[in-house]
N, C-alpha and C. Protein backbone atom coordinates (compact mmCIF):
# COMPACT_ATOMS: atom_id res chain seq x y z
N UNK A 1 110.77 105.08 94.09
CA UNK A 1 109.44 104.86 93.60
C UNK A 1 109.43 103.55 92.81
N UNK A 2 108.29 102.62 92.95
CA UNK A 2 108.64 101.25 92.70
C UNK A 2 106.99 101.50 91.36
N UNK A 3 107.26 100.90 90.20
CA UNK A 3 105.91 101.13 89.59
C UNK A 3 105.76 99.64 88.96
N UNK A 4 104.35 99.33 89.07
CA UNK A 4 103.94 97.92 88.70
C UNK A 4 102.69 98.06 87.83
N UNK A 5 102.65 97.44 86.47
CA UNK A 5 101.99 97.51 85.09
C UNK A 5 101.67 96.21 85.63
N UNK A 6 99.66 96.19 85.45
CA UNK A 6 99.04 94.92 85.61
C UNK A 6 97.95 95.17 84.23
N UNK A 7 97.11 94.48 83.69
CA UNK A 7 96.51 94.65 82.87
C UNK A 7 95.44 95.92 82.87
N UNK A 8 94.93 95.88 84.12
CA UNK A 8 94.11 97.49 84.47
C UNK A 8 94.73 98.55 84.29
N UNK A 9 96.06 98.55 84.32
CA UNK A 9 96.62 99.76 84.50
C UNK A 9 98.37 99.87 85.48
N UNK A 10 98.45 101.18 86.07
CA UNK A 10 99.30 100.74 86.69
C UNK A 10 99.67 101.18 87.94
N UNK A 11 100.71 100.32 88.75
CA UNK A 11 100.27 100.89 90.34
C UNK A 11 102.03 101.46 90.23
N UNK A 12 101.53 102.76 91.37
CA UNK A 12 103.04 103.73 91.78
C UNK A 12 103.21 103.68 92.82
N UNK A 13 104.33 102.80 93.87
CA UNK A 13 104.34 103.38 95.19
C UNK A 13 105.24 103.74 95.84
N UNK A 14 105.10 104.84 96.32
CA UNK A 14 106.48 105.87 96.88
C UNK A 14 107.50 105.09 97.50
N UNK A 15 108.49 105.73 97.84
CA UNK A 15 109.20 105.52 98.58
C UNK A 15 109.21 106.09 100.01
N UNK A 16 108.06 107.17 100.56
CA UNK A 16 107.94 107.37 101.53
C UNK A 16 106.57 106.18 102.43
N UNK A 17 106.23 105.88 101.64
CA UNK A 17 105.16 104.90 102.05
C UNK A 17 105.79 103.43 102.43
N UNK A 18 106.51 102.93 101.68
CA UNK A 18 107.70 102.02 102.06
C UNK A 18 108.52 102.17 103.52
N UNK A 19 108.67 103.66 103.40
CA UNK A 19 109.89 103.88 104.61
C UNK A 19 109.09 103.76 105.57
N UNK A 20 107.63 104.26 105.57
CA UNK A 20 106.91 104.85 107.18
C UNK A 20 106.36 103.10 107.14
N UNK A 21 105.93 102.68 106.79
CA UNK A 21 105.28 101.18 106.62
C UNK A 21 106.49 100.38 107.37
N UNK A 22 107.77 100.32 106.89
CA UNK A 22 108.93 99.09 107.52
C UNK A 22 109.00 100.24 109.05
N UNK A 23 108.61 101.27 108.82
CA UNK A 23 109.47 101.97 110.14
C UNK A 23 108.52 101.26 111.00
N UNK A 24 106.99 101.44 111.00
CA UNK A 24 106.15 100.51 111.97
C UNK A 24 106.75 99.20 112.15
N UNK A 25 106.76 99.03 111.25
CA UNK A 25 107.15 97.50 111.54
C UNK A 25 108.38 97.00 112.47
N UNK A 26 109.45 97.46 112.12
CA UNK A 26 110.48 97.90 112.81
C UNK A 26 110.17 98.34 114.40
N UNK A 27 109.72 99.59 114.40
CA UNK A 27 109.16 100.02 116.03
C UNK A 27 108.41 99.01 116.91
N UNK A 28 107.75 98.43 116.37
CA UNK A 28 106.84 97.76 116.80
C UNK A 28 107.69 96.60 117.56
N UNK A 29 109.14 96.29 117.46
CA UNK A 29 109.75 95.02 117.22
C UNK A 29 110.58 94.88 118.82
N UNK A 30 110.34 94.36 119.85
CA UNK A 30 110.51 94.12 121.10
C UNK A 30 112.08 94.58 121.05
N UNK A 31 113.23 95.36 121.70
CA UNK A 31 114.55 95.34 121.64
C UNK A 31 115.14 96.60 120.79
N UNK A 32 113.88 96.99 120.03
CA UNK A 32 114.89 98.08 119.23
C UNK A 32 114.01 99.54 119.67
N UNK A 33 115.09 100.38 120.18
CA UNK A 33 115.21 101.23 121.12
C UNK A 33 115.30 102.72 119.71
N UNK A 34 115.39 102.91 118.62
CA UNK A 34 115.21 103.88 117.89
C UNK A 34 115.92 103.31 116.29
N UNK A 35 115.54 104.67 115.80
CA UNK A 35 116.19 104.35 114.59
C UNK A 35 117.37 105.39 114.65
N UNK A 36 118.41 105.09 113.27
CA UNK A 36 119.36 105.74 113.36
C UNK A 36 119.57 106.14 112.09
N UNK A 37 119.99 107.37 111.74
CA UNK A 37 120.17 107.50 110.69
C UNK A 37 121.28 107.08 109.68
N UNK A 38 120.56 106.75 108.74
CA UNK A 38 121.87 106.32 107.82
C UNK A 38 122.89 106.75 106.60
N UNK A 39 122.33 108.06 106.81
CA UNK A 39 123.65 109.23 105.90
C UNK A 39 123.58 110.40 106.33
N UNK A 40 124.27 111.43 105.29
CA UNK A 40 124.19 112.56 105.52
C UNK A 40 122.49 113.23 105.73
N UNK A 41 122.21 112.60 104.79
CA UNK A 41 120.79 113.60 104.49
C UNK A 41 119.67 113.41 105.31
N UNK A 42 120.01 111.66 105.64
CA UNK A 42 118.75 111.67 106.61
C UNK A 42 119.21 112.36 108.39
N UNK A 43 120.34 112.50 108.37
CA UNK A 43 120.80 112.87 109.63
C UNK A 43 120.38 114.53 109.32
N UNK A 44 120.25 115.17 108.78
CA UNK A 44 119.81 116.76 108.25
C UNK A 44 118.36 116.30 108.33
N UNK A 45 117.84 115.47 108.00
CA UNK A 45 116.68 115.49 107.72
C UNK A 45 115.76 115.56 109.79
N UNK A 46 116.62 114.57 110.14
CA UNK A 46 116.18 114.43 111.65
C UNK A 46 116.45 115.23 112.53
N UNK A 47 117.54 116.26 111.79
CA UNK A 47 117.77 117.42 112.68
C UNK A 47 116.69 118.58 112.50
N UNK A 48 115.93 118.83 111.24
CA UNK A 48 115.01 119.60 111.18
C UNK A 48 113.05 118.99 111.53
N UNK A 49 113.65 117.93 112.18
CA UNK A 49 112.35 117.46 112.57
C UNK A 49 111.52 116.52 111.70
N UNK A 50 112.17 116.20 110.60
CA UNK A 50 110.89 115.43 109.89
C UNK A 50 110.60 113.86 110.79
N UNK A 51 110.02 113.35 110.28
CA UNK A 51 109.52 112.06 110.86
C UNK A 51 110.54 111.24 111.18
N UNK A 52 110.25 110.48 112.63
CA UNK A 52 111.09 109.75 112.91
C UNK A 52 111.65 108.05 112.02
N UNK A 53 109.95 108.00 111.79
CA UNK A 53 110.26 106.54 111.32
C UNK A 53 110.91 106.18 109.82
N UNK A 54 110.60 107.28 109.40
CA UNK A 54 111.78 106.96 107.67
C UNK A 54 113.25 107.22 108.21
N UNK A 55 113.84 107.31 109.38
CA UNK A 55 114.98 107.50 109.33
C UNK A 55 115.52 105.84 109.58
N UNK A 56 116.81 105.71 108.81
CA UNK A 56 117.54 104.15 108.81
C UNK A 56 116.96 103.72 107.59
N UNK A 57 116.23 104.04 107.13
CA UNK A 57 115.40 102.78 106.20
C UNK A 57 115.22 103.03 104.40
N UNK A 58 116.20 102.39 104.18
CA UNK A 58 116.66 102.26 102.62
C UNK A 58 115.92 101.36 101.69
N UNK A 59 115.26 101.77 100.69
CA UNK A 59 114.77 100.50 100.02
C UNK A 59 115.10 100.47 98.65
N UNK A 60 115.36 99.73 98.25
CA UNK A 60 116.18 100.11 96.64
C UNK A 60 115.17 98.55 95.95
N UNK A 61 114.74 98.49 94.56
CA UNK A 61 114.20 97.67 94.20
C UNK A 61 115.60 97.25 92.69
N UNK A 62 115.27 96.08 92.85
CA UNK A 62 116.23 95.00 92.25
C UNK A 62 115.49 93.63 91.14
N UNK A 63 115.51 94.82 90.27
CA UNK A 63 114.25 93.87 89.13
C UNK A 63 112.66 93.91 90.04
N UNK A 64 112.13 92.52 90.39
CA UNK A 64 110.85 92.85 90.73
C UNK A 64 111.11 92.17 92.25
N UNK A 65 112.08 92.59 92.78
CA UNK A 65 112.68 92.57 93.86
C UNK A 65 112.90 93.71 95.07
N UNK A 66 112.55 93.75 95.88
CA UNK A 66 113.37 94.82 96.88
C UNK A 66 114.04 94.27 98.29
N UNK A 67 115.20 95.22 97.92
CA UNK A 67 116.77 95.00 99.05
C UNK A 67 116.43 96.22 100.11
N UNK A 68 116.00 95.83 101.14
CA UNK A 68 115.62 96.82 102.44
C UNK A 68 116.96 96.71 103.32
N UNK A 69 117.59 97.84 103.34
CA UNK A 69 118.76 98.33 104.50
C UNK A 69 117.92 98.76 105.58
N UNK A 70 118.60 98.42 107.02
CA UNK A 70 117.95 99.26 108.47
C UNK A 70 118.71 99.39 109.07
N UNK A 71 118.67 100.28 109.95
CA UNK A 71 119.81 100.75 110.69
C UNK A 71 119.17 101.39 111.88
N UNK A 72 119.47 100.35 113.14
CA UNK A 72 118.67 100.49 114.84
C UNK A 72 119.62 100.49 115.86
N UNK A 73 119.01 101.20 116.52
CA UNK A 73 119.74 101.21 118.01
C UNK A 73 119.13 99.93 118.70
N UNK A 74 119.38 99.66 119.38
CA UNK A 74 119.14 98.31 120.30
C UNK A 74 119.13 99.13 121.88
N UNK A 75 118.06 98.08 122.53
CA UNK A 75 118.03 98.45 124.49
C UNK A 75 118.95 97.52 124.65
N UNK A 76 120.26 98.08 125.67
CA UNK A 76 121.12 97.74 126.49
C UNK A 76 120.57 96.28 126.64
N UNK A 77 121.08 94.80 126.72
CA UNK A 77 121.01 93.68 127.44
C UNK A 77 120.47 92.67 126.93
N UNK A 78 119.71 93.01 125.57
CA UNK A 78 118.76 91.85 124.87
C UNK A 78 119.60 91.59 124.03
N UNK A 79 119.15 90.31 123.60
CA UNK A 79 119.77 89.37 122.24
C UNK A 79 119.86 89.56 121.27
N UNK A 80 120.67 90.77 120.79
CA UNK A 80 120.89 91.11 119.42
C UNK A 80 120.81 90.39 118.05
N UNK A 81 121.07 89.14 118.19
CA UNK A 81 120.79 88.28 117.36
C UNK A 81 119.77 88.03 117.22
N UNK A 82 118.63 87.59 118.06
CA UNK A 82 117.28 87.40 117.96
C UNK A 82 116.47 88.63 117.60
N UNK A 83 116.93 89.66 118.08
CA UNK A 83 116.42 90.78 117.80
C UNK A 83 116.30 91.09 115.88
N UNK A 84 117.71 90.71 115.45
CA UNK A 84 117.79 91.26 114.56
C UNK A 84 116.77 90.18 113.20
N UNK A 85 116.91 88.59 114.36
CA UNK A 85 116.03 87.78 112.97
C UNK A 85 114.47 88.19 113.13
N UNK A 86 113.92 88.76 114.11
CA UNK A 86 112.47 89.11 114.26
C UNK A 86 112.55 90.14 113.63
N UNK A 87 113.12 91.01 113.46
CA UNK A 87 113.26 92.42 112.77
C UNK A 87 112.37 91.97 111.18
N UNK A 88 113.92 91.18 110.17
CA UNK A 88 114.02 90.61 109.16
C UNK A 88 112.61 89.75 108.62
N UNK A 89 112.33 89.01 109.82
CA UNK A 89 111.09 88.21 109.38
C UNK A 89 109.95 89.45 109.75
N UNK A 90 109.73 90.27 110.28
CA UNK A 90 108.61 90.79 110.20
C UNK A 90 108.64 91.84 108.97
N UNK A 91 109.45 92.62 109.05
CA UNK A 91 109.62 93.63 107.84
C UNK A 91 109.18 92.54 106.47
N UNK A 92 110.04 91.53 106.29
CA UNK A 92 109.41 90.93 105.18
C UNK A 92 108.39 90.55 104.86
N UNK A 93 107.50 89.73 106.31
CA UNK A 93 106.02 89.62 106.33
C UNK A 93 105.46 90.90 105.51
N UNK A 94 105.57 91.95 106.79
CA UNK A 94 105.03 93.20 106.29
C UNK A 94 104.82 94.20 105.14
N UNK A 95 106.06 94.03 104.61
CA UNK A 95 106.14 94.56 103.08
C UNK A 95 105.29 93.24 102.25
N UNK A 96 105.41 91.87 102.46
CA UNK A 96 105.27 91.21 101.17
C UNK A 96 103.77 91.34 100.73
N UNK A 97 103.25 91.16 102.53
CA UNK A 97 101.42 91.51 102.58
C UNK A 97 100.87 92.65 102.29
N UNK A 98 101.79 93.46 102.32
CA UNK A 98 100.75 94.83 102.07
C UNK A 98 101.47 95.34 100.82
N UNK A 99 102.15 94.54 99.92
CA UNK A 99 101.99 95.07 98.48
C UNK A 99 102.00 94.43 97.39
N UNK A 100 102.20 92.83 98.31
CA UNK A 100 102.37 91.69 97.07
C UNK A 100 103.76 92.09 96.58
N UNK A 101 104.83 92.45 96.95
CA UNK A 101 106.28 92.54 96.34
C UNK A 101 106.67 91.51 96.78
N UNK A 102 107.62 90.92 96.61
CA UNK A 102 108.87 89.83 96.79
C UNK A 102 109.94 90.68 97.35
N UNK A 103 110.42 90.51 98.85
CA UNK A 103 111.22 90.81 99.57
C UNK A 103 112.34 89.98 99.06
N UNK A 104 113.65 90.37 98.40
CA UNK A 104 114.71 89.33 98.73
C UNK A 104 115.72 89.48 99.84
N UNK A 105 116.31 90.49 100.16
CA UNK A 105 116.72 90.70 101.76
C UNK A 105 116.56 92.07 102.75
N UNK A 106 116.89 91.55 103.59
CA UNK A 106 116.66 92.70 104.61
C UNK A 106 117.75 92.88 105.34
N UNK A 107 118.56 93.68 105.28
CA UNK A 107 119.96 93.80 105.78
C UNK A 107 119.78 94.87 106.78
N UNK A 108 119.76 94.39 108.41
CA UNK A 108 120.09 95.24 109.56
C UNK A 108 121.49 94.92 110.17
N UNK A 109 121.52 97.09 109.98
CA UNK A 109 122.66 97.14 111.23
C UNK A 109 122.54 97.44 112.12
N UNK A 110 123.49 97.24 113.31
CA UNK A 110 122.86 97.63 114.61
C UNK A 110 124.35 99.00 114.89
N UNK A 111 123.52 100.32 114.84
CA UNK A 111 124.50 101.12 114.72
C UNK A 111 124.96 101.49 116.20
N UNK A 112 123.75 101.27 117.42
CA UNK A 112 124.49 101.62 118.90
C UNK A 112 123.85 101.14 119.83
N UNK A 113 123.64 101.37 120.82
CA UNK A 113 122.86 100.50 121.85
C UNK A 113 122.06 101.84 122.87
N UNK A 114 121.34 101.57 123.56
CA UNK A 114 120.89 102.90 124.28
C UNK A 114 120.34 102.17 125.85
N UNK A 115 120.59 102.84 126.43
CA UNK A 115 120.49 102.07 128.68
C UNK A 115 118.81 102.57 128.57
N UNK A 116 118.30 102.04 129.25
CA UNK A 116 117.27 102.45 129.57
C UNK A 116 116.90 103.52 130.79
């Protein structure tokens, strides 16, 4: 939960709103074939069905900063590299516009690959 004190008052925003927000963003992103989970809990979590798109997606805030972890499967044959800088630049677009935060990185792994 990330909370921001402006003179009106103050703004609270989850951490599930973060996760489902980069997960669009993420899905949306030509090459990446799912998400993957990235611990114990979210792997329990995807086994009882909750939502797909908070799975992989870590956001930890760092002063008035946030450090976004992801973790994707990739389609068999595309440019993993390119894949992964469109990822990075859009998630950051995406978070910076829709909350006014300062992204400082976005760290994707690419945990497997999947054939079509």
């Amino acid at each position: 939960m990330i909370s921001l004190v402006n003179p009106n008052g103050s703004i609270i925003i989850t951490q599930e709103y973060f996760t489902n927000l980069i997960g669009y963003a993420v899905s949306s992103c030509y090459g990446v074939a799912d998400m993957a989970a990235s611990g114990t809990a979210q792997g329990l979590a995807s086994i009882f069905g909750r939502e797909k798109l908070s799975r992989g997606v870590k956001v930890k805030s760092d002063g008035s900063e946030l450090v976004i972890e992801l973790h994707i499967i990739v389609t068999y044959g595309v440019n993993i590299s390119a894949i992964v800088k469109s990822i990075m630049s859009k998630v950051s677009y995406t978070v910076e516009e829709a909350t006014g935060l300062t992204v400082s990185s976005v760290n994707v792994f690419v945990d497997g690959m999947k054939t079509e």
